[in-house]
Protein backbone atom coordinates (compact mmCIF):
# COMPACT_ATOMS: atom_id res chain seq x y z
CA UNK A 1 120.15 102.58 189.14
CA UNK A 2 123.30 104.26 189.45
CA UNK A 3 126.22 102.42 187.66
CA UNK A 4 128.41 101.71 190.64
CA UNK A 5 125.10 99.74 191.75
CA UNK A 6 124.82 97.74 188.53
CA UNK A 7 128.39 96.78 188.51
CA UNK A 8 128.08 95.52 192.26
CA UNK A 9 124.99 93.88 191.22
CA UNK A 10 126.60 92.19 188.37
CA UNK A 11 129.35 91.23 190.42
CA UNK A 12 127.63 89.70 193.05
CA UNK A 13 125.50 87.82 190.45
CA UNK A 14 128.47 86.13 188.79
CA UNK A 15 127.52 82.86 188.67
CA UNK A 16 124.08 83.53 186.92
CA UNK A 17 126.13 85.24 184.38
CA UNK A 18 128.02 82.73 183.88
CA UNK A 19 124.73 79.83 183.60
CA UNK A 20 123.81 82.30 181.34
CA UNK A 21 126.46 82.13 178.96
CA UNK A 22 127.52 78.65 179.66
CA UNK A 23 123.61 78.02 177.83
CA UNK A 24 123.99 80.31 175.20
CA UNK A 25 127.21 78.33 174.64
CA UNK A 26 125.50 74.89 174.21
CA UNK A 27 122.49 76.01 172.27
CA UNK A 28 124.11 77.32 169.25
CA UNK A 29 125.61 73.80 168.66
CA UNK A 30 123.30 71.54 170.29
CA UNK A 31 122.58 68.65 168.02
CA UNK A 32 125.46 69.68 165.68
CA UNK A 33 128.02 66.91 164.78
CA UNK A 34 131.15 69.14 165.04
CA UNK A 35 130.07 70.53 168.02
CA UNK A 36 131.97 73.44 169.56
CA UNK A 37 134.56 73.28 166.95
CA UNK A 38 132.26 75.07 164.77
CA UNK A 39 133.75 78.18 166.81
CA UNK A 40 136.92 77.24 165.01
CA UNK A 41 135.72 76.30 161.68
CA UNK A 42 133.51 78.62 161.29
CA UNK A 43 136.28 81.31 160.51
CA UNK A 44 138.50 79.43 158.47
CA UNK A 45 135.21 79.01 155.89
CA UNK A 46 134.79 82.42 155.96
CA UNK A 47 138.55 82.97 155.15
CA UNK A 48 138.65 80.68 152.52
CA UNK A 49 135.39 82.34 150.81
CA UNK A 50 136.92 85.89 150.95
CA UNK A 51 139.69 84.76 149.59
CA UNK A 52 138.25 83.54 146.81
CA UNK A 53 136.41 86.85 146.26
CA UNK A 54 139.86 88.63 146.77
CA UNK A 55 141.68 86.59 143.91
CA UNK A 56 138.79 87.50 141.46
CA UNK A 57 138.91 91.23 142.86
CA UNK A 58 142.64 90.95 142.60
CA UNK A 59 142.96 93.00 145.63
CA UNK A 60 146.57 92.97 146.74
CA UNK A 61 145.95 91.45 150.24
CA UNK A 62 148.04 88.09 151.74
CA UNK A 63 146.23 85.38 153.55
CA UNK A 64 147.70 86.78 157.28
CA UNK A 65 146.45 89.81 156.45
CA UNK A 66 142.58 89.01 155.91
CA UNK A 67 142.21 86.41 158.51
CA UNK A 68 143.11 88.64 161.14
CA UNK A 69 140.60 91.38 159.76
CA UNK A 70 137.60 88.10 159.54
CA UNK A 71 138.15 86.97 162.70
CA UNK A 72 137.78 91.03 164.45
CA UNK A 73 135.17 91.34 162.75
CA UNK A 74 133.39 87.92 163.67
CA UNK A 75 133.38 88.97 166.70
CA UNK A 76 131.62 91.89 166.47
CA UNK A 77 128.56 90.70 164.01
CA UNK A 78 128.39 87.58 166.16
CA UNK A 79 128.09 89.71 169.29
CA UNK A 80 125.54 92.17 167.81
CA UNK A 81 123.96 89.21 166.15
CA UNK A 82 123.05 86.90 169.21
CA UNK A 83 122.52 90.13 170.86
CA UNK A 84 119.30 92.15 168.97
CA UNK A 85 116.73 89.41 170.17
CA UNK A 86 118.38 88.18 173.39
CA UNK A 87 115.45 90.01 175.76
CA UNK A 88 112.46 89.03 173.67
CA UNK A 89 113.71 85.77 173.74
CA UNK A 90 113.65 85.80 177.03
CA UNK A 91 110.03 87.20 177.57
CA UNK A 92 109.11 84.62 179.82
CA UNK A 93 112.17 85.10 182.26
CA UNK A 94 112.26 89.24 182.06
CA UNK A 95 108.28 89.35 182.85
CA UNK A 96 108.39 86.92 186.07
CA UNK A 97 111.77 86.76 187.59
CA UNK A 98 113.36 89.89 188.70
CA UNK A 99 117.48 90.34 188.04
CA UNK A 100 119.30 93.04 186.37
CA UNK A 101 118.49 92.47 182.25
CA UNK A 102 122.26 94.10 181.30
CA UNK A 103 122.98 90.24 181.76
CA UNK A 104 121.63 88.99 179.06
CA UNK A 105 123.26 90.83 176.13
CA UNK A 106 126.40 91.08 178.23
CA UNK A 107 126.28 86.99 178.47
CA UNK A 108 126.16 87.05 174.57
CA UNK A 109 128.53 89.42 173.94
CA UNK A 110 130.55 87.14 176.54
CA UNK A 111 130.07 84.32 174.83
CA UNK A 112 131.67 85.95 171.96
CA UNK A 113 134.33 86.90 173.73
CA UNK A 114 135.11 83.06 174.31
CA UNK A 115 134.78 82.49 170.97
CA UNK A 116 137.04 84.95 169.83
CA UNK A 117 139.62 83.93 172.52
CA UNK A 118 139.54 80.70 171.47
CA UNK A 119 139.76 81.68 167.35
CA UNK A 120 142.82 83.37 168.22
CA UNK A 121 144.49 79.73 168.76
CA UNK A 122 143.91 79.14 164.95
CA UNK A 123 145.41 82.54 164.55
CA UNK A 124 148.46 82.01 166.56
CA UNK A 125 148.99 78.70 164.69
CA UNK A 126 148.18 80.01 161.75
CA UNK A 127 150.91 82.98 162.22
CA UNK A 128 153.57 80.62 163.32
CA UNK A 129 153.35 79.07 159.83
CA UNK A 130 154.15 82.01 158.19
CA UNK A 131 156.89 82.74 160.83
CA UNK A 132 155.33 85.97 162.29
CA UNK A 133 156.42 84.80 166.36
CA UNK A 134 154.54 86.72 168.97
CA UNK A 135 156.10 89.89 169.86
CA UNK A 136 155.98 92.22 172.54
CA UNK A 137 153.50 94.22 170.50
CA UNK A 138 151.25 91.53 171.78
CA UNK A 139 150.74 93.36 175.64
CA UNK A 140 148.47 95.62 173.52
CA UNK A 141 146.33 92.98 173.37
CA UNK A 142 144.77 93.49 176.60
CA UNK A 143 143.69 97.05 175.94
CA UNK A 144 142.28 96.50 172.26
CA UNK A 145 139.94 93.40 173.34
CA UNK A 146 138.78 95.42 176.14
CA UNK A 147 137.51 98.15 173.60
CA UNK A 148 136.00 95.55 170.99
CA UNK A 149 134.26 94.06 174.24
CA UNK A 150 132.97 97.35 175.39
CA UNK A 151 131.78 98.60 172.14
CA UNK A 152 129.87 95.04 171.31
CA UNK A 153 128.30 95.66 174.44
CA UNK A 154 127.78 98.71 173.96
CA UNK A 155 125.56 97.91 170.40
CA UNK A 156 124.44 94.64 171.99
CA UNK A 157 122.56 96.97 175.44
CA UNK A 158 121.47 99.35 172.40
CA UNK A 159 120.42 96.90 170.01
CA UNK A 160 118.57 94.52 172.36
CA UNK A 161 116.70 97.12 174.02
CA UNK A 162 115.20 99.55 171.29
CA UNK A 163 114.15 95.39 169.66
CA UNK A 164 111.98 95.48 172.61
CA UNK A 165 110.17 98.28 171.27
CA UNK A 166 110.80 98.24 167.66
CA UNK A 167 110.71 95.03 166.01
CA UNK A 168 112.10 96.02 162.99
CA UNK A 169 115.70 96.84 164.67
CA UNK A 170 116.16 93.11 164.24
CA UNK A 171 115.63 93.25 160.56
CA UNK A 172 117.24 96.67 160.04
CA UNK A 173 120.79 94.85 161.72
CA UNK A 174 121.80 92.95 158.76
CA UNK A 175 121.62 95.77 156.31
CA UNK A 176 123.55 97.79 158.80
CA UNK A 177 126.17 94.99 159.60
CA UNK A 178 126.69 94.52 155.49
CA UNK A 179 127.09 98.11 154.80
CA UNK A 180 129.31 98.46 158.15
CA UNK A 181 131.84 95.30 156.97
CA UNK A 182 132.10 96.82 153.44
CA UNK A 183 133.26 100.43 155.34
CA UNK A 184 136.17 98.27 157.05
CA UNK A 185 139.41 97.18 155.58
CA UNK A 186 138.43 93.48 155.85
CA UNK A 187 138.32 92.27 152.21
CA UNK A 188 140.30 95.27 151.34
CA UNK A 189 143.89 96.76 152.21
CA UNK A 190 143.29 100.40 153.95
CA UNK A 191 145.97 101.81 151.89
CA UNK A 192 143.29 102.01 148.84
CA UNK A 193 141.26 104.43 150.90
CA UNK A 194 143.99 106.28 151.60
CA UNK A 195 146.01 106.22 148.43
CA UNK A 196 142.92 107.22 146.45
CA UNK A 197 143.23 110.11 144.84
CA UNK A 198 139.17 110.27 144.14
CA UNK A 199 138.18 110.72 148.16
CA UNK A 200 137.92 113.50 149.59
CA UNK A 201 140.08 114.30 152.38
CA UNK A 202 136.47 114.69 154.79
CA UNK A 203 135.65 110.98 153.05
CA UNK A 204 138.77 109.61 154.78
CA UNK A 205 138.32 111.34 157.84
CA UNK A 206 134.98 109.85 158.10
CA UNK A 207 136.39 106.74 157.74
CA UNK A 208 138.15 106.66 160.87
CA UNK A 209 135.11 107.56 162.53
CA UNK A 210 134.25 103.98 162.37
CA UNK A 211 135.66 102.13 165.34
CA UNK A 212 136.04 98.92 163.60
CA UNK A 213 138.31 100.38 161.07
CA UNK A 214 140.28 101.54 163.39
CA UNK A 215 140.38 98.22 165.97
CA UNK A 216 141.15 95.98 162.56
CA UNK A 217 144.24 98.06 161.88
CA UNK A 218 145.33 98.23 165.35
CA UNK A 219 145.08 94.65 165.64
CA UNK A 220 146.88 94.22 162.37
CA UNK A 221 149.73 96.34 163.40
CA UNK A 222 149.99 93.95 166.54
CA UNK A 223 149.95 90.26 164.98
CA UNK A 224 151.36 91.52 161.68
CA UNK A 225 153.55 94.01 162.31
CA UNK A 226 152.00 96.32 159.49
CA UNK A 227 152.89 99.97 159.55
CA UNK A 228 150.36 102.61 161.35
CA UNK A 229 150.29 104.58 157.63
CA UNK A 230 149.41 107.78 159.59
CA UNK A 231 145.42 106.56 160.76
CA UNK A 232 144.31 108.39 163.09
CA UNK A 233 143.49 106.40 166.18
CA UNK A 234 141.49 108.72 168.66
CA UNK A 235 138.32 109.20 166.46
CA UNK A 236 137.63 105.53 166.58
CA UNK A 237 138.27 104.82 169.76
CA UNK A 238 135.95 107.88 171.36
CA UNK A 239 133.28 106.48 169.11
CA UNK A 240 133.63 103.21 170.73
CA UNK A 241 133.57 104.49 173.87
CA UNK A 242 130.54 106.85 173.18
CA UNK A 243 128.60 103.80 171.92
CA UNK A 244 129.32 101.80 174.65
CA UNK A 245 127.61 105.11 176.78
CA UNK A 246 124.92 105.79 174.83
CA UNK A 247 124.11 101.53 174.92
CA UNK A 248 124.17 101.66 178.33
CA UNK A 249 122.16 104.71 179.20
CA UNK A 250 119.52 103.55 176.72
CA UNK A 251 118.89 99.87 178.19
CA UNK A 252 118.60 101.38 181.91
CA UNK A 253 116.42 104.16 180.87
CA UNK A 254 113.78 101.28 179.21
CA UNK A 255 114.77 98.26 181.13
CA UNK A 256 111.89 99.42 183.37
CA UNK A 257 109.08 99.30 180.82
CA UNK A 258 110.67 95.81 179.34
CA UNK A 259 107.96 93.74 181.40
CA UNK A 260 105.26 95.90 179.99
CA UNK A 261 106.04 96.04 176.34
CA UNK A 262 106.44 92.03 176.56
């Protein structure tokens, strides 16, 4: 299927999508007493536990600084996460019932999406206490979510289709996500990867390979205001869009042989 006929497909199937993640919405609180406010707690623990780690690290990092690099990268684990075994949970559906399978890792990732929009509330509150007032740095906004969402779906199609095949991928994601948060400035300021006289040069251009390192310090430089420090962008962002590519291509080419492996 040629991708101008999966995007009208998608298009025209809208409102599945959106049953789809309206459900994957509901499950991951049903029965929980807080409900969908977990979306909004969930962060602020995870803040409040790096931080902890940071004071005994003594990392020189302020509180603006790490939320905004938790809640980026939230995003991302969560989408890959809820992602890796969205098809084989779905057996049942994918073997009877014919409809275009990008759906369901792009409902999860979607999901995500709303869960990230709506942690960036928090954010904006939080920001406003420490007087940092939106800007018009903020219109890049709409062009840095749109690469996060691409390359989540981009590992999400990859992810959820080799799981099909190879069980283990589901296993093998946590290691990867761990090692992949401790290559990002999260916990960390980026200035002590680049203000380390130990790396090699190639170290820190391999760095900004990763995409996430670069999205985190692009949205940094929009809420925060924090200075570019000479990162190179471009690297980052063609591996996020060369992910999102190679996701895609991989879940068409064995979206036919789904039924048959399940």
């Amino acid at each position: 299927m040629r991708e101008k006929g999966l995007l009208s497909e998608l298009l025209e199937r809208h409102e599945l999508i959106a049953n789809f993640v309206s459900r994957n919405l509901k499950q991951r609180y049903k029965g929980s007493f807080f409900g969908f406010f977990w979306s909004l707690l969930h962060p602020l623990f995870l803040v409040l536990v790096y931080l902890v780690f940071i004071r005994l690290m003594r990392f020189p990092m302020d509180l603006p600084y790490l939320i905004v690099g938790v809640l980026v990268w939230q995003f991302f684990s969560l989408a890959c996460g809820d992602s890796v075994g969205i098809v084989l949970g779905h057996a049942t559906l994918v073997k009877k019932t014919w409809f275009p399978r990008v759906i369901l890792p792009l409902s999860a990732v979607l999901g995500n999406l709303v869960h990230f929009l709506l942690s960036l509330i928090i954010l904006f509150a939080f920001l406003a206490v420490y007087r940092l007032w939106p800007g018009v740095e903020y219109v890049h906004l709409v062009w840095l979510i749109a690469i996060q969402f691409f390359l989540c779906l981009g590992m999400s199609l990859l992810l959820s289709s080799l799981n099909v095949f190879y069980r283990d991928v589901e296993h093998l994601l946590q290691i990867v996500l761990m090692a992949w948060f401790f290559a990002t400035p999260i916990i960390y300021p980026l200035s002590s990867i680049l203000e380390n006289p130990s790396l090699p040069r190639f170290v820190i251009t391999l760095y900004f390979v990763n995409p996430m390192a670069t999205l985190v310090q692009l949205y940094r430089q929009v809420f925060l205001g924090t200075p570019a420090l000479g990162v190179p962008v471009w690297p980052g962002l063609v591996v996020a869009g060369v992910i999102f590519l190679a996701g895609l291509f991989t879940f068409l080419r064995l979206e036919p042989r789904f039924a048959d492996e399940l």
